[in-house]
Every structure is written in structure tokens, then in C-alpha cells.
N, C-alpha and C. Protein backbone atom coordinates (compact mmCIF):
# COMPACT_ATOMS: atom_id res chain seq x y z
N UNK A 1 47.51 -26.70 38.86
CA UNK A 1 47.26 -26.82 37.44
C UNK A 1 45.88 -27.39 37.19
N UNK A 2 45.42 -28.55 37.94
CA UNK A 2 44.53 -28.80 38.16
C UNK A 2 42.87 -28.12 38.34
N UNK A 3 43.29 -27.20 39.33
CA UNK A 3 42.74 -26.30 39.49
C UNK A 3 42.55 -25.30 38.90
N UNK A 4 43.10 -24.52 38.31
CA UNK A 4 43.21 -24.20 36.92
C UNK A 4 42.20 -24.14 35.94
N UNK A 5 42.86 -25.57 35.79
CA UNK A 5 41.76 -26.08 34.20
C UNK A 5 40.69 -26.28 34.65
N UNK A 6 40.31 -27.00 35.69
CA UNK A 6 39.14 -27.25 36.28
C UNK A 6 37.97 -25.55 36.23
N UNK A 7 38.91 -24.54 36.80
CA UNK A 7 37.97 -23.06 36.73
C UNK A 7 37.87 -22.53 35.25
N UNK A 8 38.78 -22.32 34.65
CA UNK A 8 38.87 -22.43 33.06
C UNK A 8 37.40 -23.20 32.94
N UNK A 9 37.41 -23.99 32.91
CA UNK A 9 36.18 -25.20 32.43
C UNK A 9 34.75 -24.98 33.02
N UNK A 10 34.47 -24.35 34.57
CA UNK A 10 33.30 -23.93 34.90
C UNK A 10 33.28 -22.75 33.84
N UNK A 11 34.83 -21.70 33.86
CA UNK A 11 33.94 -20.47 33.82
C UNK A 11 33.63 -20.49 32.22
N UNK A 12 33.80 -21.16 31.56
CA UNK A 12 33.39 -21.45 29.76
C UNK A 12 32.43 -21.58 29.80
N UNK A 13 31.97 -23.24 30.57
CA UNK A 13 30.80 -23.24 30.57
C UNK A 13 30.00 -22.21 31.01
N UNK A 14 30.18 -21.66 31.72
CA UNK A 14 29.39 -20.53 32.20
C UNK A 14 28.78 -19.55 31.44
N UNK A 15 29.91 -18.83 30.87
CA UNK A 15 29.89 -17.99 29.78
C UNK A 15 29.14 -18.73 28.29
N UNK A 16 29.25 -20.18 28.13
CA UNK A 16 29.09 -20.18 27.10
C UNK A 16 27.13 -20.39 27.25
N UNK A 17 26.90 -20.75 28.36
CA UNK A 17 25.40 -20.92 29.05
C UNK A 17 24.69 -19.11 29.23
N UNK A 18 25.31 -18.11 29.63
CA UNK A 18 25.00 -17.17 29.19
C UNK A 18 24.81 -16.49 27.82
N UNK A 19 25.57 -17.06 27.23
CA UNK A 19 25.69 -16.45 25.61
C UNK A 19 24.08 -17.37 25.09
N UNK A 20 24.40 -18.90 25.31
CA UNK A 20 23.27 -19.66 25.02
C UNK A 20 21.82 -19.19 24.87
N UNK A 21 21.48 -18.58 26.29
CA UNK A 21 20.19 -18.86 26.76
C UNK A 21 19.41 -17.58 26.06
N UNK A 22 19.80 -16.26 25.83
CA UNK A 22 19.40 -15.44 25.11
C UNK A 22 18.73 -16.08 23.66
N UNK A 23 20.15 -16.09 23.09
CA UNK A 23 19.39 -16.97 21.37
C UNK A 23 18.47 -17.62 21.61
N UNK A 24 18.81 -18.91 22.59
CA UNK A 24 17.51 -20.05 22.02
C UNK A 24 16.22 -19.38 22.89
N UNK A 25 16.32 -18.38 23.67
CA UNK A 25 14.71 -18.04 24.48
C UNK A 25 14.40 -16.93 23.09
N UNK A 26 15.66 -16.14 22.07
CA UNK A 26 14.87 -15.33 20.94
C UNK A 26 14.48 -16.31 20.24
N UNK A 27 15.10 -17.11 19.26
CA UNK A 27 14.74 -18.57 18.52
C UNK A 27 13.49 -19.05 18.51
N UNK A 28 13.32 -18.99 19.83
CA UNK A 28 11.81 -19.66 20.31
C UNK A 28 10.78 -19.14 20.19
N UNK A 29 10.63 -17.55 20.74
CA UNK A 29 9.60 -16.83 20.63
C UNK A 29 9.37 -15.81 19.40
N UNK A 30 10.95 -15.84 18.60
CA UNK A 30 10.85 -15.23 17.16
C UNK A 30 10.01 -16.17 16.26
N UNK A 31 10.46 -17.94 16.33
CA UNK A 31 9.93 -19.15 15.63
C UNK A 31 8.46 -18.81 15.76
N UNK A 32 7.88 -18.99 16.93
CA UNK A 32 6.39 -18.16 17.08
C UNK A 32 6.17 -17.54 16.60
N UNK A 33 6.64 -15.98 16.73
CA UNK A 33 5.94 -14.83 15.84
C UNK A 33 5.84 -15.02 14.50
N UNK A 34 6.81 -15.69 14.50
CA UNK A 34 7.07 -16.12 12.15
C UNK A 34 6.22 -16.65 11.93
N UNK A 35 5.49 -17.90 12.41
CA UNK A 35 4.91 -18.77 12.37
C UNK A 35 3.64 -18.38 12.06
N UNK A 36 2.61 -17.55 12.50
CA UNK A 36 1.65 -17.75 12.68
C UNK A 36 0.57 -16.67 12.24
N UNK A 37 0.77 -16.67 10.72
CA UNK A 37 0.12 -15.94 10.40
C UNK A 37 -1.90 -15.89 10.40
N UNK A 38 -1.66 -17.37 10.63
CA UNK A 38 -3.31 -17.91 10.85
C UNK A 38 -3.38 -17.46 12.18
N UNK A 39 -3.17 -17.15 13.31
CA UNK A 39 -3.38 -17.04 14.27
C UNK A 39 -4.00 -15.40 14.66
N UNK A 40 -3.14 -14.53 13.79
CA UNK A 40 -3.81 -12.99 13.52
C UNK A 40 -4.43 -12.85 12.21
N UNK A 41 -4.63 -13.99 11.37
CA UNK A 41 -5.88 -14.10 10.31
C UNK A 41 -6.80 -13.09 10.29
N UNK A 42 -6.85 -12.14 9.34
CA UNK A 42 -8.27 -11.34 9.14
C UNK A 42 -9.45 -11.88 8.87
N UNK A 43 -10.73 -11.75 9.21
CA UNK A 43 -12.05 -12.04 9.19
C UNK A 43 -12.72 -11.60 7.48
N UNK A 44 -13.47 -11.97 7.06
CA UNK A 44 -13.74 -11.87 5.90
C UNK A 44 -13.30 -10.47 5.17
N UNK A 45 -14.42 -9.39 5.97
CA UNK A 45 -14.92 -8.01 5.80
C UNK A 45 -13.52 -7.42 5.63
N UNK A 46 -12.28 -7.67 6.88
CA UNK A 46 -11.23 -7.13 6.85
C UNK A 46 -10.52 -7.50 5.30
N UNK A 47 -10.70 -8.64 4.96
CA UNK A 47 -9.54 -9.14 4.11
C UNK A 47 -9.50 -8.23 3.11
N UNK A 48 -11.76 -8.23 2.71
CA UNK A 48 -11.95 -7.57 1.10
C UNK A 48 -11.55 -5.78 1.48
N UNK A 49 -11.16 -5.47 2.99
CA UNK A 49 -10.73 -4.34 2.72
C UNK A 49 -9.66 -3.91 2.19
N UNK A 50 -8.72 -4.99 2.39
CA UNK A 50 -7.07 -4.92 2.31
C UNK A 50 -7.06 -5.35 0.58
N UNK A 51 -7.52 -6.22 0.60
CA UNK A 51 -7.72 -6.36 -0.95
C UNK A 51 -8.17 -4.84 -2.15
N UNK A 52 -9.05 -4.15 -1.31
CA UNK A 52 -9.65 -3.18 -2.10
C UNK A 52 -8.77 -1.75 -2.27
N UNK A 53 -7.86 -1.71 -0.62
CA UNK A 53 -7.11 -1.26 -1.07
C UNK A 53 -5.59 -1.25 -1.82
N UNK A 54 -5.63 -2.30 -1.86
CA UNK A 54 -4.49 -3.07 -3.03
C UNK A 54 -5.25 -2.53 -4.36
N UNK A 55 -6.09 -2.43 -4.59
CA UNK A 55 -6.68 -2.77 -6.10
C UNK A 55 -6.71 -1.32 -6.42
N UNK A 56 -7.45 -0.14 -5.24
CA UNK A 56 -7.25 1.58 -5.86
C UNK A 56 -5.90 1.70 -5.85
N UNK A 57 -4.96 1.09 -5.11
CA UNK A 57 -3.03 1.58 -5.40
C UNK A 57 -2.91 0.97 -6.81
N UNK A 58 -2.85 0.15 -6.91
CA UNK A 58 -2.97 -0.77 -8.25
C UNK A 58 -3.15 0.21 -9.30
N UNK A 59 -4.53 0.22 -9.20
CA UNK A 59 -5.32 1.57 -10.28
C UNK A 59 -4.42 2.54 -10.35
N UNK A 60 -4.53 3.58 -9.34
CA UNK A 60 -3.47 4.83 -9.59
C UNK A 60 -1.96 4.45 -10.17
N UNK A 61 -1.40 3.68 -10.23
CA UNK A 61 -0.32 3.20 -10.84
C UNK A 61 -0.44 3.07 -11.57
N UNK A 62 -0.99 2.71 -12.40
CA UNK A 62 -1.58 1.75 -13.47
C UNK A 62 -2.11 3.22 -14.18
N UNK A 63 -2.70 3.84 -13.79
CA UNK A 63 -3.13 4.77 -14.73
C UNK A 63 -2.13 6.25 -14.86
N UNK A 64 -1.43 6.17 -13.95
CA UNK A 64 -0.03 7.09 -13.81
C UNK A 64 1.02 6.56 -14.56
N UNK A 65 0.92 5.72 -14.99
CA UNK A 65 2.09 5.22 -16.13
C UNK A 65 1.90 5.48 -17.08
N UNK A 66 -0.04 5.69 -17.71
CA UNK A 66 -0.53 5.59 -18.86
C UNK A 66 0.10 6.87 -19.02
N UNK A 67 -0.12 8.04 -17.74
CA UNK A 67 -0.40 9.70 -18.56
C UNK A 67 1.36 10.04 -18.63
N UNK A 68 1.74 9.16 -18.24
CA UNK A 68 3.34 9.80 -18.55
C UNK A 68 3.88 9.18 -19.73
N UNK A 69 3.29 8.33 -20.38
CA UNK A 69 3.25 8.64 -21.77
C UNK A 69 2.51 9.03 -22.80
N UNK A 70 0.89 9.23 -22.49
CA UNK A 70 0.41 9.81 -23.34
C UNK A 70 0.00 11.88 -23.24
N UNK A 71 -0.02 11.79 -21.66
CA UNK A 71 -0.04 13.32 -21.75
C UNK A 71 0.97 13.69 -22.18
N UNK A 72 0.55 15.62 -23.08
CA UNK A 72 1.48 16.35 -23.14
C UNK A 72 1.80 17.34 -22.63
N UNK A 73 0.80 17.02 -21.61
CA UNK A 73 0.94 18.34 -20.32
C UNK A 73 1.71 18.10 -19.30
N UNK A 74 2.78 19.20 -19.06
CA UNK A 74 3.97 18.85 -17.56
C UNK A 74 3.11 18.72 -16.45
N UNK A 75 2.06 19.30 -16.17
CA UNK A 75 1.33 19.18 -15.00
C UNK A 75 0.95 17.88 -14.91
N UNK A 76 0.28 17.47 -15.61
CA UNK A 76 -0.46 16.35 -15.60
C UNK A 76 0.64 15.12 -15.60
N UNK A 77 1.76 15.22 -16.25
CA UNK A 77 2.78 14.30 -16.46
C UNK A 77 3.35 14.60 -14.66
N UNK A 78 3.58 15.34 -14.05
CA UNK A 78 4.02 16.01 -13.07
C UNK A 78 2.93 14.84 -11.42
N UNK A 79 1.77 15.46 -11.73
CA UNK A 79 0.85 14.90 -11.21
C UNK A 79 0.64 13.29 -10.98
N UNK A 80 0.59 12.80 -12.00
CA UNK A 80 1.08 11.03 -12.51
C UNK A 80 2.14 10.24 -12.12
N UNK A 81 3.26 11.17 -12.08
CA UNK A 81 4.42 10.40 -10.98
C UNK A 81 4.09 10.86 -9.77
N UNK A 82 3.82 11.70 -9.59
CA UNK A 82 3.58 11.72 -7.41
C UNK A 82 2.34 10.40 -7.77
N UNK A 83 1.37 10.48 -8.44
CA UNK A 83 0.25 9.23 -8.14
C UNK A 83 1.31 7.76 -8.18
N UNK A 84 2.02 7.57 -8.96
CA UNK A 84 3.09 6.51 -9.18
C UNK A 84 3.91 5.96 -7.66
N UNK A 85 4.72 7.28 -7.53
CA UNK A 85 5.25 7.40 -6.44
C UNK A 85 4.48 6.92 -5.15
N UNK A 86 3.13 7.81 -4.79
CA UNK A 86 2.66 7.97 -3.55
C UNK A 86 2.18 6.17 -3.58
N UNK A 87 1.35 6.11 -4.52
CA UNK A 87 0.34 4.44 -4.69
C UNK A 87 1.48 3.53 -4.75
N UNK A 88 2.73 3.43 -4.96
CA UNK A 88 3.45 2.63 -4.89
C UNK A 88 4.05 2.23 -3.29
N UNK A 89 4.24 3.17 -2.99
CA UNK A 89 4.65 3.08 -1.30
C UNK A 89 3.09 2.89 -0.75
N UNK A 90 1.89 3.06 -0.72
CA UNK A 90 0.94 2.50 -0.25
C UNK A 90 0.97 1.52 -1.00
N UNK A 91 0.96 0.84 -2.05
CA UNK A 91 0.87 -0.50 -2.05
C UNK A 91 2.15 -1.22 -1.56
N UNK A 92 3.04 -0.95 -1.38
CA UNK A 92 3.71 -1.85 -0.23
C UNK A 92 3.21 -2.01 0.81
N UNK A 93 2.66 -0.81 1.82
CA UNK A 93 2.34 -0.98 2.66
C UNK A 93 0.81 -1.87 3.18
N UNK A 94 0.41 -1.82 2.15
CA UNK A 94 -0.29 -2.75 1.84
C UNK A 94 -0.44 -4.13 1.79
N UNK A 95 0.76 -4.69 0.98
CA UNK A 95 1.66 -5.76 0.63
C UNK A 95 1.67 -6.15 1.93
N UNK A 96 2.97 -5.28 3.12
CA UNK A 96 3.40 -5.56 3.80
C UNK A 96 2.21 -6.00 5.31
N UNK A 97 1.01 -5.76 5.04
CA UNK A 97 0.34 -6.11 5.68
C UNK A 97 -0.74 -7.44 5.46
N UNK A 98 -0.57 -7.15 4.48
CA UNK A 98 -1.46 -8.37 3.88
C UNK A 98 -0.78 -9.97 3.84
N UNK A 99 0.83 -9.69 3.66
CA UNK A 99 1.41 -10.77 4.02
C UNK A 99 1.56 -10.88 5.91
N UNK A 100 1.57 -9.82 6.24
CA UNK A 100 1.63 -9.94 8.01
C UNK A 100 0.47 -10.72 8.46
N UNK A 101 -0.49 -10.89 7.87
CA UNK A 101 -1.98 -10.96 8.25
C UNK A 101 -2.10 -12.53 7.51
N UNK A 102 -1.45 -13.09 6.49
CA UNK A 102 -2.09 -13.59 5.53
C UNK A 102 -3.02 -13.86 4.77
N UNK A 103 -3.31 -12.15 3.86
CA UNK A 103 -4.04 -12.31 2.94
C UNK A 103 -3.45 -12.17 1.64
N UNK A 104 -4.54 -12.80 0.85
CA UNK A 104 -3.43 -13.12 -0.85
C UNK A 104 -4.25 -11.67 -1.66
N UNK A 105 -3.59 -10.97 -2.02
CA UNK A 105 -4.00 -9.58 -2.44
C UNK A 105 -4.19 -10.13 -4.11
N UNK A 106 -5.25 -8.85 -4.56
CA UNK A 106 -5.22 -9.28 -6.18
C UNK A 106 -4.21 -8.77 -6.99
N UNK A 107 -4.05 -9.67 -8.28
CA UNK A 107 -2.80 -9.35 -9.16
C UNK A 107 -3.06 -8.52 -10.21
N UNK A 108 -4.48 -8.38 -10.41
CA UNK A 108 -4.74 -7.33 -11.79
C UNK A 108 -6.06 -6.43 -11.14
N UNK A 109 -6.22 -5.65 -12.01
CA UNK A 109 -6.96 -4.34 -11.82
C UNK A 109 -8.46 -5.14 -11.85
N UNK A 110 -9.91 -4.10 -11.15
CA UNK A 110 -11.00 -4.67 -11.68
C UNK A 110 -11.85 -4.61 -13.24
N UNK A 111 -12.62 -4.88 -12.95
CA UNK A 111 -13.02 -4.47 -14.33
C UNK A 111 -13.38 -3.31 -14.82
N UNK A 112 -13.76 -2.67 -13.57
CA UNK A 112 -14.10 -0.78 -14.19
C UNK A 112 -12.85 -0.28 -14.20
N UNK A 113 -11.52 -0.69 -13.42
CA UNK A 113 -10.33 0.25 -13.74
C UNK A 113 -9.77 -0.31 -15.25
N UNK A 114 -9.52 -1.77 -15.35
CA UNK A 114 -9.38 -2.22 -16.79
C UNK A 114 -10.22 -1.57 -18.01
N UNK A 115 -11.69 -1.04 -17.55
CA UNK A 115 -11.92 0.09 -18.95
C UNK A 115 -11.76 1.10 -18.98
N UNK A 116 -11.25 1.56 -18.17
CA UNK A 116 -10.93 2.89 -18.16
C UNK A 116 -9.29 3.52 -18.34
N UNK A 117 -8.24 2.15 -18.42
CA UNK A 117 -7.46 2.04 -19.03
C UNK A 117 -7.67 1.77 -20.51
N UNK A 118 -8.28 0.77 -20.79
CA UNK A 118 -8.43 0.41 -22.24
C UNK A 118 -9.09 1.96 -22.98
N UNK A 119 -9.97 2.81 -22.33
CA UNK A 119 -10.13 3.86 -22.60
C UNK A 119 -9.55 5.25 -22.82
N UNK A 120 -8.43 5.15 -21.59
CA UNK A 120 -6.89 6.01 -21.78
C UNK A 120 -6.45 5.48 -22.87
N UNK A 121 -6.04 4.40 -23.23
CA UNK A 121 -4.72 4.10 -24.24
C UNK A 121 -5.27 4.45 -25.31
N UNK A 122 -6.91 4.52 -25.56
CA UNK A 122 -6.75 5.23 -27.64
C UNK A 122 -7.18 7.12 -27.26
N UNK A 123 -6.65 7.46 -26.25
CA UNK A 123 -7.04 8.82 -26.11
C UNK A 123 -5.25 9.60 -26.16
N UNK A 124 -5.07 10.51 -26.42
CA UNK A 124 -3.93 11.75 -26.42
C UNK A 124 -4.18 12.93 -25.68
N UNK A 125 -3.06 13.56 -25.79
CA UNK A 125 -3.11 14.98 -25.46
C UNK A 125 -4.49 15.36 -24.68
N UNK A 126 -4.72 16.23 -24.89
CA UNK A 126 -5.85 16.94 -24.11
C UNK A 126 -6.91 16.38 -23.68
N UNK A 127 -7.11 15.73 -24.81
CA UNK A 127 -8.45 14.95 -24.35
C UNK A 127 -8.19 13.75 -23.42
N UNK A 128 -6.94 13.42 -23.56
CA UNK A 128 -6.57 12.13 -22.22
C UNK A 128 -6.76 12.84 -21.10
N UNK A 129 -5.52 14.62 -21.14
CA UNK A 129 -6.04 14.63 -19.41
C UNK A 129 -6.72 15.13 -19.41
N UNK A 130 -8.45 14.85 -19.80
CA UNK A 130 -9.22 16.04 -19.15
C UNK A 130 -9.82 14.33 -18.62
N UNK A 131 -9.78 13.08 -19.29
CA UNK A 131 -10.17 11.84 -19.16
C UNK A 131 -9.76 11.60 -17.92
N UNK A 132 -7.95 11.68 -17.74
CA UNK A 132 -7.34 11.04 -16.71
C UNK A 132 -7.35 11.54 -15.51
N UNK A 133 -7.61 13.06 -15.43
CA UNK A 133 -7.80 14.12 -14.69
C UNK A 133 -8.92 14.27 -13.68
N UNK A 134 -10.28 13.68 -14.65
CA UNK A 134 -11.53 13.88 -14.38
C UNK A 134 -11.74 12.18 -13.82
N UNK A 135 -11.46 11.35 -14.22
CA UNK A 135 -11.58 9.94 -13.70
C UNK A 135 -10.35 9.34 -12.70
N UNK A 136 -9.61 9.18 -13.07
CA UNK A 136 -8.00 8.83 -12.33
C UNK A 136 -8.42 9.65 -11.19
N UNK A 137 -8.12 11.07 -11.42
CA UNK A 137 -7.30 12.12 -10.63
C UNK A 137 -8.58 12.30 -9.56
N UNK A 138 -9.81 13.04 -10.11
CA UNK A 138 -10.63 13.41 -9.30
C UNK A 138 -11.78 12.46 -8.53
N UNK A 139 -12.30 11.90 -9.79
CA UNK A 139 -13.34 10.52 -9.17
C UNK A 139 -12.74 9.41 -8.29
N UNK A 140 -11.78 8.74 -9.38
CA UNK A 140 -11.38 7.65 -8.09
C UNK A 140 -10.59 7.96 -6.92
N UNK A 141 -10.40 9.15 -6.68
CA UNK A 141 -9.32 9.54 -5.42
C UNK A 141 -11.16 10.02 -4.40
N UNK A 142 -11.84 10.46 -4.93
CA UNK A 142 -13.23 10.84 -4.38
C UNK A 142 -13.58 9.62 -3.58
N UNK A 143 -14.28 8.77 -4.25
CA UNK A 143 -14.31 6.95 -4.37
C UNK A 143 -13.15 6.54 -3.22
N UNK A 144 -12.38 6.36 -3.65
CA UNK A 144 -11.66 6.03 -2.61
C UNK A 144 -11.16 6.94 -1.14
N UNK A 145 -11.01 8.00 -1.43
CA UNK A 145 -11.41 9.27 0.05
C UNK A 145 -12.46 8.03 0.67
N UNK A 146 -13.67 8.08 0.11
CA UNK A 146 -14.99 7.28 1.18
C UNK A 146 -14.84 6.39 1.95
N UNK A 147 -14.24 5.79 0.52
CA UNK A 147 -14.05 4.13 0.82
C UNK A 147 -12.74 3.87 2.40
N UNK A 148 -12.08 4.65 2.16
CA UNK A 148 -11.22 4.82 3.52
C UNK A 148 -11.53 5.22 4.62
N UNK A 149 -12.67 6.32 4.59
CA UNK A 149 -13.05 6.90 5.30
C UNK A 149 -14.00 5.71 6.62
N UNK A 150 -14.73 5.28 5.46
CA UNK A 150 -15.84 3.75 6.11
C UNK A 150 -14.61 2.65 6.08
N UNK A 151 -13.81 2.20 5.51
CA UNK A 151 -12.75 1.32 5.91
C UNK A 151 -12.16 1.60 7.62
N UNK A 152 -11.73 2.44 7.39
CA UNK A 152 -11.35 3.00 9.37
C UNK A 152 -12.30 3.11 9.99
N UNK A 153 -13.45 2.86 9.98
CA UNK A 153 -14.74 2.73 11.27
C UNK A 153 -15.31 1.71 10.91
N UNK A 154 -14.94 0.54 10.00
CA UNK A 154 -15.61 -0.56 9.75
C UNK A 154 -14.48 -1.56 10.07
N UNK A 155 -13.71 -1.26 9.97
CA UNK A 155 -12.60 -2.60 9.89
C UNK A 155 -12.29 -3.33 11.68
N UNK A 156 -11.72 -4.38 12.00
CA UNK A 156 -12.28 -5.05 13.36
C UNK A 156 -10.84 -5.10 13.79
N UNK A 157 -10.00 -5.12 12.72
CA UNK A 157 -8.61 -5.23 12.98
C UNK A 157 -7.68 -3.78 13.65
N UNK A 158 -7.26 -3.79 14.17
CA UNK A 158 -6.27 -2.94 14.43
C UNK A 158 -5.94 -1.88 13.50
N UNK A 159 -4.66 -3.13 12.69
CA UNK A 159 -3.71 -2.67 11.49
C UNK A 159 -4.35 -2.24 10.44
N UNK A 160 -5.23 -2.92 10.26
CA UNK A 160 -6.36 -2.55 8.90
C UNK A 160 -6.64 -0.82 8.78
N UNK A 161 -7.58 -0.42 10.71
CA UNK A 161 -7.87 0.74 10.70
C UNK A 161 -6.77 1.56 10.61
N UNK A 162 -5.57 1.53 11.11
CA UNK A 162 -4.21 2.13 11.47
C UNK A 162 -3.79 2.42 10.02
N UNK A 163 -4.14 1.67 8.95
CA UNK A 163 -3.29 1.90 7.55
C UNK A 163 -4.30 2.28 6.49
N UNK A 164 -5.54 2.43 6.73
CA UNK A 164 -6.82 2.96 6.36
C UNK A 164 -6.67 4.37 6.70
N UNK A 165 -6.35 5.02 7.63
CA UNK A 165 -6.25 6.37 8.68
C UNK A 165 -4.77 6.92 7.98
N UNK A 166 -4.37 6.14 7.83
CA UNK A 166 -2.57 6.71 7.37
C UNK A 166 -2.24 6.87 6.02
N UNK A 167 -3.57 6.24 5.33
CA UNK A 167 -3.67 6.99 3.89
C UNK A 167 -5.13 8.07 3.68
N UNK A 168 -5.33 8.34 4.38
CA UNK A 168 -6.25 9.18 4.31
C UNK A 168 -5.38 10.66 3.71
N UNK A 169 -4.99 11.02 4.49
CA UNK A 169 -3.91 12.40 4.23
C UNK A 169 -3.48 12.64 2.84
N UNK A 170 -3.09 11.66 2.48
CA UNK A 170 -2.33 11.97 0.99
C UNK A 170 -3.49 11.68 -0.20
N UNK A 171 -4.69 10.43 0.35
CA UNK A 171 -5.68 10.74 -0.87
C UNK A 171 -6.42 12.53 -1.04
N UNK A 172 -6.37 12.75 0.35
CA UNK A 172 -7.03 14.00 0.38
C UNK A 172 -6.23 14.74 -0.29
N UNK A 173 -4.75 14.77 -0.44
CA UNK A 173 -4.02 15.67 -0.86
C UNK A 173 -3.91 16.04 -2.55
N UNK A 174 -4.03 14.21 -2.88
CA UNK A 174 -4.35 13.79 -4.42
C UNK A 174 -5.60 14.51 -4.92
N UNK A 175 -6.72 14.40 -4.13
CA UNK A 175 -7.85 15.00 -4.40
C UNK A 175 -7.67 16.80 -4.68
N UNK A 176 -7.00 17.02 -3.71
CA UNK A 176 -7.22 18.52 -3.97
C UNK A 176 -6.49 19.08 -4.92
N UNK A 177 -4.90 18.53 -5.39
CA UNK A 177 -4.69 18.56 -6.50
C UNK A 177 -5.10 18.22 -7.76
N UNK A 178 -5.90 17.37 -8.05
CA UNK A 178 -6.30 16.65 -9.25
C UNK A 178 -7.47 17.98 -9.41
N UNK A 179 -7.92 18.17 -8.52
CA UNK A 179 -9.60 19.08 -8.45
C UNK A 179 -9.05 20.50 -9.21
N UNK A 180 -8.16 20.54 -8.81
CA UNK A 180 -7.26 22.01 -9.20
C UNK A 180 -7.09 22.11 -10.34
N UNK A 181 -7.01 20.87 -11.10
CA UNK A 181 -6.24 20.97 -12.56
C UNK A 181 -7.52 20.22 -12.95
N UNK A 182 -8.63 19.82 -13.07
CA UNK A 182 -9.60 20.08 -14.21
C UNK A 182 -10.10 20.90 -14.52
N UNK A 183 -10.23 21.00 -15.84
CA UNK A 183 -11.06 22.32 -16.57
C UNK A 183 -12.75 22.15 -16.36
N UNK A 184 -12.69 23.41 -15.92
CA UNK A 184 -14.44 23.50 -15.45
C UNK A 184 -14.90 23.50 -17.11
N UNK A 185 -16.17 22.78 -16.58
CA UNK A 185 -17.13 22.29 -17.91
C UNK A 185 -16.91 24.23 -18.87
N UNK A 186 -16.74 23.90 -20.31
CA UNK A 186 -17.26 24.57 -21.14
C UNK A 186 -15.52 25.78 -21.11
N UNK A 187 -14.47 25.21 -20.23
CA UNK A 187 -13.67 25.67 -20.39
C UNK A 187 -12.96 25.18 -21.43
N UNK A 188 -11.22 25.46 -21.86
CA UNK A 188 -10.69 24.70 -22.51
C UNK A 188 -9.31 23.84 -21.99
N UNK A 189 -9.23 22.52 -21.93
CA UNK A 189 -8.43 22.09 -21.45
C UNK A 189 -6.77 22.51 -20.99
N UNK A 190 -6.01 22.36 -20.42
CA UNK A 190 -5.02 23.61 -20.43
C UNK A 190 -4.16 22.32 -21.26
């Protein structure tokens, strides 16, 4: 009986020393990884990249909300939620790096996207999208094409270049749609 309880009692402990040692060796080296966001800290250049691209997702959102209520064109209304859509999942991903990294991203637009909103909101119909079309759609997706382009061969970080490169595709894609649907000079808006 003795004997028994006595093996009972190694083999618990045993088992319960196997179950143990997993957790507290994850515990330990998860506590680390959580920890230390100063430790993979971005360098200046990197930060204002991550920042900048927070601020064109920002923009395209921001101005894709405007045309889905002031255009009265399905295209253009059409066009404005994929910009909604697409800039929203890049700005998470964004988000999600900028908190990986610890950088504090900006909360409002700059000042050239703030007038050019304040400039959408007293415009309508046609004349918004040839505005939102020609600025939103074609210029700042242009602008920012570059800006990504020199972001992925300038940036020192890894992740920076990796998520610089991984929006490339879909600005290009924004671009070639937006390009599609402005009216060439001296045409008439559709």
C-alpha cells in the first residue's frame, strides 16, 4: 500500500513537472517577446514612413466616404468603397505594425488632404467626381505609387520594406482604375 502511494506520488509529480516546464519556458520567452517593443524600435526615417503611410490610408478613407455621399455616379460611388475597403485593411496593417514596432501613428489627416476634403464637401455631382476622381483617385494614388516605391528601397527595417512592397499591387490597381474613369480634358464628365 505503501508502495503504492509512494509511486502514485513520484509519478504525479512527474507528470505534473512535465506539464510544468513547457508553460513556464513559453511564459518566459512569450513575457520577452511582449515586452519589448523598444528593443525592435524603428529609427527616425522608418517611423515618418509608417506614419506617412497611415496618413495616405487615412486620406483614401476619408475621401471615399465623402464620394459615397456626394457622388451621383455608381462608378464612382462603386470605386470609393473598394478605396474604403482596400485603405482600411492597409491601415490596419499598418496599425498592426506600428504598434509591433512602437510607433504612435497620426490621428487626423494633413493639411493638403484636410483641403481637399473641405473642398469635396461644397462640391456635387459631377463636378465632385471629376474633383475626387482627378485628386483622390488619380493624383494621390500617383503620389503615393512613388512614395512606396522609394519607401521599399529606403526603409532599414525589414517589416517596413515587406508592407511598403505588399501595397504596392493594389495602389497600382487603384491607379489604373481611377485613370480609367477620368474624363479627358474638354470631355464631359460621365
Amino acid at each position: 500500500m505503501l508502495k503504492t502511494t509512494l509511486i502514485k506520488c513520484v509519478l504525479g509529480a512527474a507528470v505534473a513537472t512535465a506539464f510544468a516546464m513547457p508553460v513556464a519556458s513559453y511564459a518566459g520567452t512569450g513575457a520577452a517577446t511582449m515586452n519589448t517593443p523598444a528593443a525592435s524600435a524603428l529609427n527616425k526615417g522608418d517611423q515618418k514612413i509608417v506614419a506617412d503611410m497611415a496618413r495616405a490610408n487615412m486620406a483614401e478613407i476619408e475621401a471615399g466616404k465623402l464620394a459615397l455621399t456626394k457622388s451621383e455616379n455608381a462608378e464612382v460611388k462603386t470605386f470609393a468603397q473598394q478605396m474604403i475597403d482596400d485603405h482600411t485593411k492597409a491601415l490596419g496593417d499598418v496599425t498592426q505594425l506600428a504598434q509591433t514596432k512602437g510607433v504612435t501613428l497620426p490621428t487626423e489627416l494633413d493639411s493638403k488632404h484636410k483641403a481637399l476634403a473641405a473642398k469635396l464637401g461644397k462640391l456635387s455631382g459631377d463636378a465632385f467626381d471629376k474633383v475626387y476622381m482627378g485628386q483622390a483617385g488619380v493624383g494621390d494614388h500617383k503620389a503615393v505609387h512613388a512614395a512606396l516605391k522609394k519607401f521599399e528601397s529606403k526603409a532599414k527595417d525589414p517589416d517596413v520594406k515587406a508592407l511598403a512592397a505588399k501595397m504596392l499591387p493594389t495602389v497600382e490597381q487603384h491607379l489604373h482604375s481611377a485613370s480609367g474613369m477620368v474624363p479627358a480634358k474638354g470631355s464631359k464628365p460621365k
